[in-house]
PDB file of N, CA and C in Angstrom:
ATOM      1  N   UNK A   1       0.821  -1.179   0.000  1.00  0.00           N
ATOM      2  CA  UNK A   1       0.000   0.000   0.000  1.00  0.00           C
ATOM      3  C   UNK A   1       0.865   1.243   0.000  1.00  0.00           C
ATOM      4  N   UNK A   2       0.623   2.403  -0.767  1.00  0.00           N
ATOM      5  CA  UNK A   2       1.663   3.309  -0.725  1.00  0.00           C
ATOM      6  C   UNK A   2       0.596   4.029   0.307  1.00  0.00           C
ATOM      7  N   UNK A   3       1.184   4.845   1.653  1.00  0.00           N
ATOM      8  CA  UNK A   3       0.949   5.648   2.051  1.00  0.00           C
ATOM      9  C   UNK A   3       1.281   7.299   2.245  1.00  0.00           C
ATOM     10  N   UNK A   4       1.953   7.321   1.010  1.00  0.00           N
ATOM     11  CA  UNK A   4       2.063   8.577   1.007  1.00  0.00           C
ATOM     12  C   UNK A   4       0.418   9.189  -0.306  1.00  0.00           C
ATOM     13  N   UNK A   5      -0.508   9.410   0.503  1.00  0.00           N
ATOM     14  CA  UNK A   5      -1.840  10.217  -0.062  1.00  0.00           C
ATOM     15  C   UNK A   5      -1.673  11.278  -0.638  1.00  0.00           C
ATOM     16  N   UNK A   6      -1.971  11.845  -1.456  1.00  0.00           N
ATOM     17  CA  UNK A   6      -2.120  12.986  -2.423  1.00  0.00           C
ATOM     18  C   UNK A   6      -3.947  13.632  -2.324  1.00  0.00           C
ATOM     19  N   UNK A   7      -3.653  15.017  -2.640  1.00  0.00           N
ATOM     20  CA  UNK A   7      -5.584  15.701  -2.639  1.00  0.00           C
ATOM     21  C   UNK A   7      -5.533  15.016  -3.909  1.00  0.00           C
ATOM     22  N   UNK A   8      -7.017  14.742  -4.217  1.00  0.00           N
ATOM     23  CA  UNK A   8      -7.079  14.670  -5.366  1.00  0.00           C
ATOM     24  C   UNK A   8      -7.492  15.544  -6.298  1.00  0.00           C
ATOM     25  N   UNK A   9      -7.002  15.793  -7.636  1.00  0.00           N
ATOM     26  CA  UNK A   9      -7.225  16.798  -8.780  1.00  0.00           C
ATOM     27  C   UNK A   9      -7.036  16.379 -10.198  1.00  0.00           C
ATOM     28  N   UNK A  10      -7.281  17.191 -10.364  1.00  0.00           N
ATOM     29  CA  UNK A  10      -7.560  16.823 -11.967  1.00  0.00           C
ATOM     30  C   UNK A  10      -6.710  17.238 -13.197  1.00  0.00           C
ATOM     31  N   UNK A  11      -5.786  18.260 -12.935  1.00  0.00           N
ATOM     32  CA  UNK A  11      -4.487  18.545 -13.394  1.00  0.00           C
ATOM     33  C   UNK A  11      -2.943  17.709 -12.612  1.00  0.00           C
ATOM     34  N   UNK A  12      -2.594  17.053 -13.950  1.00  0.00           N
ATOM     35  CA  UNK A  12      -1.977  16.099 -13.465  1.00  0.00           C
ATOM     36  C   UNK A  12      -0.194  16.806 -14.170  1.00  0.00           C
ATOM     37  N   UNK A  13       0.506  16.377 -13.895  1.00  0.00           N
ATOM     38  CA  UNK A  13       2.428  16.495 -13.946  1.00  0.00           C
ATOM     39  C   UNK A  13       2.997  15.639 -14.090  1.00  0.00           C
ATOM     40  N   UNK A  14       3.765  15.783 -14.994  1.00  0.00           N
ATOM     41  CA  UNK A  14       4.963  14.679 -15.123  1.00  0.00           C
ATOM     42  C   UNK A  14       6.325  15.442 -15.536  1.00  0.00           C
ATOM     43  N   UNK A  15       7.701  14.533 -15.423  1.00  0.00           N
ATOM     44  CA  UNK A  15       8.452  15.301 -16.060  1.00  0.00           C
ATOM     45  C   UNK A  15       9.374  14.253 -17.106  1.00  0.00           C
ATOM     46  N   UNK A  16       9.315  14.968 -18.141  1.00  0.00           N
ATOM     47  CA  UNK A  16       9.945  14.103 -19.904  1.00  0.00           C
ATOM     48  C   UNK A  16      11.110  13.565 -19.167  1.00  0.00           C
ATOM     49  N   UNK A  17      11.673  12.333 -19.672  1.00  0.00           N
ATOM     50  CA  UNK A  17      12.861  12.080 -20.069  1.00  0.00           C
ATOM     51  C   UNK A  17      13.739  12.759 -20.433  1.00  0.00           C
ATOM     52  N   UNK A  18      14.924  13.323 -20.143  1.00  0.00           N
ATOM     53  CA  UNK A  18      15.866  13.727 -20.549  1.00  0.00           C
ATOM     54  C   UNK A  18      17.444  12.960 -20.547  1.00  0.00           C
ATOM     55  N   UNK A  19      17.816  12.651 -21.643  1.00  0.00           N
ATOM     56  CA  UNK A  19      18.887  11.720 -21.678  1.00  0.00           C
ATOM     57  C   UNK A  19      20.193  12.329 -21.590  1.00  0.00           C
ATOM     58  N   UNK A  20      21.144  12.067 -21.270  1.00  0.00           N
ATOM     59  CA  UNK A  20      22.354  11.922 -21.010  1.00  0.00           C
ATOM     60  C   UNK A  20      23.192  13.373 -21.716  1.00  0.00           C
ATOM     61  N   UNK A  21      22.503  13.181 -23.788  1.00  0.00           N
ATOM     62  CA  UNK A  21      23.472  13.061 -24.504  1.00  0.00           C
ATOM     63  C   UNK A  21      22.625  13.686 -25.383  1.00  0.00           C
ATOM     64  N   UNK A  22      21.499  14.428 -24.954  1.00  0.00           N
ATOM     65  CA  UNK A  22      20.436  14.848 -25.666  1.00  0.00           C
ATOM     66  C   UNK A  22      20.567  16.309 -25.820  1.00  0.00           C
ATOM     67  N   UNK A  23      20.827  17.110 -26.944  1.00  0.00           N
ATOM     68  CA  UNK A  23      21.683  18.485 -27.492  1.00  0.00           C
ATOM     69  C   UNK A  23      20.590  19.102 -26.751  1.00  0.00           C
ATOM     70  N   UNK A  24      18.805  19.075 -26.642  1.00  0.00           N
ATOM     71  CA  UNK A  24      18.221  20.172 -26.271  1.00  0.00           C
ATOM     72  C   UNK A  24      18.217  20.318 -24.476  1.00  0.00           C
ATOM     73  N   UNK A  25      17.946  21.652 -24.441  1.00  0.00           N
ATOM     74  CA  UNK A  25      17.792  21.945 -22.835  1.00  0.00           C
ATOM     75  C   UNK A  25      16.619  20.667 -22.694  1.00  0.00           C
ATOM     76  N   UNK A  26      16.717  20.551 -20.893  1.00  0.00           N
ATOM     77  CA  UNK A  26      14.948  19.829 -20.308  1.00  0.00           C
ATOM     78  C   UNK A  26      13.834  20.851 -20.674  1.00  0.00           C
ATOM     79  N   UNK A  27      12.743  20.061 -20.736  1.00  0.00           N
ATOM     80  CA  UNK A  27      11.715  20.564 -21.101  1.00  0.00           C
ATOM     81  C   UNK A  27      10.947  21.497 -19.637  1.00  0.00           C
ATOM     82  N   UNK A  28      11.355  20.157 -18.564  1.00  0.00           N
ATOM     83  CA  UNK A  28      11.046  20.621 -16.948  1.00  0.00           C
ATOM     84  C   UNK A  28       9.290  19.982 -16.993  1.00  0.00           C
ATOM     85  N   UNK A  29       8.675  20.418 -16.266  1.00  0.00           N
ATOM     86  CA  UNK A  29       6.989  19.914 -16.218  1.00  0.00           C
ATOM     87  C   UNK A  29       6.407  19.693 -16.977  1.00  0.00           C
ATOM     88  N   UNK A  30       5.299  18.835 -17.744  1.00  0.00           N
ATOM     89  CA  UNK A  30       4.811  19.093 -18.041  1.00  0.00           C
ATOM     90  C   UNK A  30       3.637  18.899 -17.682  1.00  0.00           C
ATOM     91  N   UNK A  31       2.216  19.303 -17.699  1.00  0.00           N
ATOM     92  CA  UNK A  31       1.232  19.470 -17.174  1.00  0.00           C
ATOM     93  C   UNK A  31      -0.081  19.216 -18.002  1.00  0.00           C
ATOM     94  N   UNK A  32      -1.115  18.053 -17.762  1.00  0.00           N
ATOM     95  CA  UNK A  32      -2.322  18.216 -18.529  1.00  0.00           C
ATOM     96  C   UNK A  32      -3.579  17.749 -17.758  1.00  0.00           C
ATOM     97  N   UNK A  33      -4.743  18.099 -18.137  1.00  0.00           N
ATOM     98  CA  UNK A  33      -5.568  18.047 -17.371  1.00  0.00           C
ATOM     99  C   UNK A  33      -6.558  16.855 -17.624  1.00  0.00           C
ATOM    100  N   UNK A  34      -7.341  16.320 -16.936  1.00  0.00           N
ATOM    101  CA  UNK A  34      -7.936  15.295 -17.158  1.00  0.00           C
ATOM    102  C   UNK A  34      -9.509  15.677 -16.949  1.00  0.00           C
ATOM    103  N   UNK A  35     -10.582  15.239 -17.575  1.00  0.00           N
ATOM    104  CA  UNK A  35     -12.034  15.773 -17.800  1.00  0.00           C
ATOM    105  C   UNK A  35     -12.728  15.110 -16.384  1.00  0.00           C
ATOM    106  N   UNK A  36     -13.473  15.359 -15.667  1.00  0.00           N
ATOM    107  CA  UNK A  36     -14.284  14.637 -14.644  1.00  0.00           C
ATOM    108  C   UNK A  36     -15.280  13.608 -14.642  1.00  0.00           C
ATOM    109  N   UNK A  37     -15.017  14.117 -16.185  1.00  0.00           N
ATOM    110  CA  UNK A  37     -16.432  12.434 -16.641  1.00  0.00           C
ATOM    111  C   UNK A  37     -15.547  11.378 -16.342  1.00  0.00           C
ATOM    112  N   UNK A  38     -14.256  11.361 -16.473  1.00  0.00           N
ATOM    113  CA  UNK A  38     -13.223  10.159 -16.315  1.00  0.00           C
ATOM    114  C   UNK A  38     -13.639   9.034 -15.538  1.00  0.00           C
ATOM    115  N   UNK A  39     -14.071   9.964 -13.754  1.00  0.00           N
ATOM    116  CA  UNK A  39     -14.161   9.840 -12.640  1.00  0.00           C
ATOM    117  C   UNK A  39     -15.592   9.161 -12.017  1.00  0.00           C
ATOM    118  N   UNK A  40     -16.479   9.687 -12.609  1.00  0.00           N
ATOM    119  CA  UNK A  40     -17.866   9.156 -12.231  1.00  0.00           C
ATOM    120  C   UNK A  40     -18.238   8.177 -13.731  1.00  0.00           C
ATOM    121  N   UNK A  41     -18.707   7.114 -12.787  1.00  0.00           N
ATOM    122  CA  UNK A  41     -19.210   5.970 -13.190  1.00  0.00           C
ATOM    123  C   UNK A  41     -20.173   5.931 -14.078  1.00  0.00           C
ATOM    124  N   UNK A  42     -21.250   6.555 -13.818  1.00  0.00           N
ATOM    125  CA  UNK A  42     -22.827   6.384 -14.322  1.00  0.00           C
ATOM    126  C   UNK A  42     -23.335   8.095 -13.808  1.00  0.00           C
ATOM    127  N   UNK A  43     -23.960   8.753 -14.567  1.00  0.00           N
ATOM    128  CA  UNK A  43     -24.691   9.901 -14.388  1.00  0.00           C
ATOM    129  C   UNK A  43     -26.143   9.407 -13.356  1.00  0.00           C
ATOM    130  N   UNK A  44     -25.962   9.674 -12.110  1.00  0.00           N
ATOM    131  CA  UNK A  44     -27.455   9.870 -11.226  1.00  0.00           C
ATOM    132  C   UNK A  44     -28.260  10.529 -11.736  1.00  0.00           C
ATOM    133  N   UNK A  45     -29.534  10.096 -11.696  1.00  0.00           N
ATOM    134  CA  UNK A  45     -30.630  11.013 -12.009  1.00  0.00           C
ATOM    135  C   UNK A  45     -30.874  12.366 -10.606  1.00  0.00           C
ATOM    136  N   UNK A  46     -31.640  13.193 -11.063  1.00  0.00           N
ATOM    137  CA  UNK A  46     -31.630  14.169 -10.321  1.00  0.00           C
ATOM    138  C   UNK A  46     -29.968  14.654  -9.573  1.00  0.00           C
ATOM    139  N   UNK A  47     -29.159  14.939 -10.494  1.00  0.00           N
ATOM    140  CA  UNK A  47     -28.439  15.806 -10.447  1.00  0.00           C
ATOM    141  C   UNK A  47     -28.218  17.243 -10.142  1.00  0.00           C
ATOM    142  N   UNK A  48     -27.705  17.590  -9.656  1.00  0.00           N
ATOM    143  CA  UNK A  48     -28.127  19.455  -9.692  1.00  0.00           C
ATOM    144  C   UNK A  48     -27.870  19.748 -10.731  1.00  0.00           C
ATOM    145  N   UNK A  49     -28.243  21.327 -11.137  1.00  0.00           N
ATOM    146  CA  UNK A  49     -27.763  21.780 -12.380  1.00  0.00           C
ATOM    147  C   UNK A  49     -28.168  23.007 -12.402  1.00  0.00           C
ATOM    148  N   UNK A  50     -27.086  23.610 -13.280  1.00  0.00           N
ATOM    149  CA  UNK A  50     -26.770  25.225 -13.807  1.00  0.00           C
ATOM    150  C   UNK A  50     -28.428  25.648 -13.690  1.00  0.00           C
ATOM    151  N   UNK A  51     -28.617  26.756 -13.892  1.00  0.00           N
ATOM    152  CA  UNK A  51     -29.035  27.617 -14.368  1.00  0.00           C
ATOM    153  C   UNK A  51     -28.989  27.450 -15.808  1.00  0.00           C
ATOM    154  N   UNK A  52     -29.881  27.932 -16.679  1.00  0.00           N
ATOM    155  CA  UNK A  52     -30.047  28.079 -18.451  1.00  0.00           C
ATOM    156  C   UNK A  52     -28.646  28.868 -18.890  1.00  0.00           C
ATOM    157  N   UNK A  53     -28.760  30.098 -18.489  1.00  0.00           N
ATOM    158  CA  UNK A  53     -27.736  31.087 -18.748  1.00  0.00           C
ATOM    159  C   UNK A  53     -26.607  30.510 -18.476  1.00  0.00           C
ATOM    160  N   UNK A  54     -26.390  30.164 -16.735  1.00  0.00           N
ATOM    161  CA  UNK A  54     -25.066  29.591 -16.382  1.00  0.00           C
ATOM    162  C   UNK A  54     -24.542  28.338 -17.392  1.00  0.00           C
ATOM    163  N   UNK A  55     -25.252  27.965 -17.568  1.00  0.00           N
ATOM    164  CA  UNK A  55     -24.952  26.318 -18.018  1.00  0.00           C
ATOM    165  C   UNK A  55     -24.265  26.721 -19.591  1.00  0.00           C
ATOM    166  N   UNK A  56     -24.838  28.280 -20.308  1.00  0.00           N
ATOM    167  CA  UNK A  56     -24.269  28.251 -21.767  1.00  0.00           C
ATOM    168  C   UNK A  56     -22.822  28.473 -21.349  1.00  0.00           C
ATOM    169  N   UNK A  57     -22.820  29.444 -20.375  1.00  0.00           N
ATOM    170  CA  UNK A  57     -21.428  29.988 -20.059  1.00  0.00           C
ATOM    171  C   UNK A  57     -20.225  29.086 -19.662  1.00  0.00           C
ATOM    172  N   UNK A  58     -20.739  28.218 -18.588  1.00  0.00           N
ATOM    173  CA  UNK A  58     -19.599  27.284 -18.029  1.00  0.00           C
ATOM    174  C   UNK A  58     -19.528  25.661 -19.626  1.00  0.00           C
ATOM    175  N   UNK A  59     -20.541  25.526 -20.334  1.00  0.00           N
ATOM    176  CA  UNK A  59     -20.592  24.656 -21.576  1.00  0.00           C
ATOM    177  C   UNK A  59     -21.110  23.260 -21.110  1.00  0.00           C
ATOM    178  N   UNK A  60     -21.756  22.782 -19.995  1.00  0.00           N
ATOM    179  CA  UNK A  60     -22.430  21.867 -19.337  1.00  0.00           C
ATOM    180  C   UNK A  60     -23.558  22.258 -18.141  1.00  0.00           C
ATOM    181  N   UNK A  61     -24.500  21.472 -18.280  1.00  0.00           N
ATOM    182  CA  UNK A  61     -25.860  21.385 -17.233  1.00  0.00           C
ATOM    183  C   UNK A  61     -25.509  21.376 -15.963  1.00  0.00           C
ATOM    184  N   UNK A  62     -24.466  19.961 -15.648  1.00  0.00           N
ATOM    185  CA  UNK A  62     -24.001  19.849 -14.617  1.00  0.00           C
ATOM    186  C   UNK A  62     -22.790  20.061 -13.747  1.00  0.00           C
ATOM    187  N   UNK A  63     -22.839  20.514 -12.861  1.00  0.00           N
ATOM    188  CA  UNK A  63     -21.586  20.952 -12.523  1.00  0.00           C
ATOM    189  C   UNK A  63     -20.940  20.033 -11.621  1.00  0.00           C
ATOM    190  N   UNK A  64     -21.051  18.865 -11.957  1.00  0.00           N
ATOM    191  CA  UNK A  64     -20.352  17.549 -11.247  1.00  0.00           C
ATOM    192  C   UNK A  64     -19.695  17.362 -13.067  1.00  0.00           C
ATOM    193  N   UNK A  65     -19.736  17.876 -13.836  1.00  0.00           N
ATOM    194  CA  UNK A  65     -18.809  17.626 -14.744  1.00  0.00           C
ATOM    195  C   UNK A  65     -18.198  19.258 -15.790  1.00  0.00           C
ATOM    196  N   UNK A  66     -18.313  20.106 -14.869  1.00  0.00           N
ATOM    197  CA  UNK A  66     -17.998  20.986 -15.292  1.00  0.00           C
ATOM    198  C   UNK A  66     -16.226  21.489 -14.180  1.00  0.00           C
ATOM    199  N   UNK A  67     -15.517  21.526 -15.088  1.00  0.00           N
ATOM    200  CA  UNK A  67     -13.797  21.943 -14.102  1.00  0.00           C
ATOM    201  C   UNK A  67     -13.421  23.466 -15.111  1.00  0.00           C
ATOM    202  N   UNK A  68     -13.194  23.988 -14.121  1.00  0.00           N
ATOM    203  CA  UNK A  68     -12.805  25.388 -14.147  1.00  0.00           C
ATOM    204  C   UNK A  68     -10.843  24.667 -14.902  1.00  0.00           C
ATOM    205  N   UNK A  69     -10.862  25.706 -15.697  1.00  0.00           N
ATOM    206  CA  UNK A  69      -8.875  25.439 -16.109  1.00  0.00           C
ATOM    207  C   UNK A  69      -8.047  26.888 -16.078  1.00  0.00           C
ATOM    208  N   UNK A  70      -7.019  26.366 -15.169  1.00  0.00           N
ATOM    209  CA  UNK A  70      -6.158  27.345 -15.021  1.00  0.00           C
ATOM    210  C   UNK A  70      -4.946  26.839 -15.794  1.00  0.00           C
ATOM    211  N   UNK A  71      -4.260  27.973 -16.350  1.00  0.00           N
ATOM    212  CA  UNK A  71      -3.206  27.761 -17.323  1.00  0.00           C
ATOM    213  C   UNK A  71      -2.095  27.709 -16.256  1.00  0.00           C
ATOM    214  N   UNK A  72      -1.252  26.207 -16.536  1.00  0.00           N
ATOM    215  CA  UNK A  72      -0.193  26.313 -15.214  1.00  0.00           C
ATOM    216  C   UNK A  72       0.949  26.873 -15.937  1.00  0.00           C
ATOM    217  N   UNK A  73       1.219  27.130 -16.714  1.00  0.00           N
ATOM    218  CA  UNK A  73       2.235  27.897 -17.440  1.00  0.00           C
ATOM    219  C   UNK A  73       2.283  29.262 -17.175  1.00  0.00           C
ATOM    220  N   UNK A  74       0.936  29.849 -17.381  1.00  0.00           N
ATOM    221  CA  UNK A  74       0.706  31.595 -16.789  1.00  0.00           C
ATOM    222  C   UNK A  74       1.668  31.691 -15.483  1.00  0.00           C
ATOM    223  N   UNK A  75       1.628  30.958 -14.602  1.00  0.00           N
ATOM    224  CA  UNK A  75       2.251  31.669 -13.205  1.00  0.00           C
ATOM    225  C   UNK A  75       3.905  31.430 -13.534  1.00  0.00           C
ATOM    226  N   UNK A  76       4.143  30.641 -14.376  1.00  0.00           N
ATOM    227  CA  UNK A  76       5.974  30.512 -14.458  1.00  0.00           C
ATOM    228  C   UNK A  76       6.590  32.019 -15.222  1.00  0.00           C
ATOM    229  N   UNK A  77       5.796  32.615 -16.321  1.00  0.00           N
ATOM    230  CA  UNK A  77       6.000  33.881 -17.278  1.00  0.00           C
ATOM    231  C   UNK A  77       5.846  35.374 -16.132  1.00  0.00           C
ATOM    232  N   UNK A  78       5.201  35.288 -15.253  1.00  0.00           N
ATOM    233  CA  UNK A  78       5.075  35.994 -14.314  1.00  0.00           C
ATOM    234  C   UNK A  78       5.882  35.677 -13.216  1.00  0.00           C
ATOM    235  N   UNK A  79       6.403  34.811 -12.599  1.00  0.00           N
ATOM    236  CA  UNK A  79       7.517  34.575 -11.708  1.00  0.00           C
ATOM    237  C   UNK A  79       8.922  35.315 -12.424  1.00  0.00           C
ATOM    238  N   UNK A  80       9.176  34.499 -13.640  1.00  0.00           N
ATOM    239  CA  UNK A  80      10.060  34.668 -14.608  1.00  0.00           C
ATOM    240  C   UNK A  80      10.806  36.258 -14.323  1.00  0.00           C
ATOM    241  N   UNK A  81       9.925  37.120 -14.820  1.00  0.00           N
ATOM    242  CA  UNK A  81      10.338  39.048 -14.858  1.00  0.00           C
ATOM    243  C   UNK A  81      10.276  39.409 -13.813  1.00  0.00           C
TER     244      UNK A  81
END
């Protein structure tokens, strides 16, 4: 059993291979996100759900499958200067 636990989320990290003998710099993180439908099994009936308006805006009814995305790259260009 590994006990070291993690929160769970939905933007996930890894970092490339970089070989020995390989002319380019590391790439360093890379980062992609995974959808929430992944996660749930079967859609329950009587779900909550958006609002009409809300629901065009966020692009789903429900917000058990709706994930907000933050660009993890934005905060490195701003550390950066």
């Amino acid at each position: 059993m590994n006990s070291n636990k993690s929160a769970f989320t939905t933007l996930k990290a890894y970092k490339p291979f970089h070989g020995l003998y390989d002319p380019c710099r590391p790439i360093g993180i890379k980062y992609y996100s995974t959808p929430p439908h992944l996660y749930i099994g079967f859609q329950q009936p009587n779900m909550p759900q958006f609002s009409p308006a809300e629901a065009l805006k966020k692009g789903t009814l429900w917000p058990a499958f709706w994930d907000y995305y933050e660009n993890p790259y934005e905060g490195k260009k701003r550390d950066q200067s």
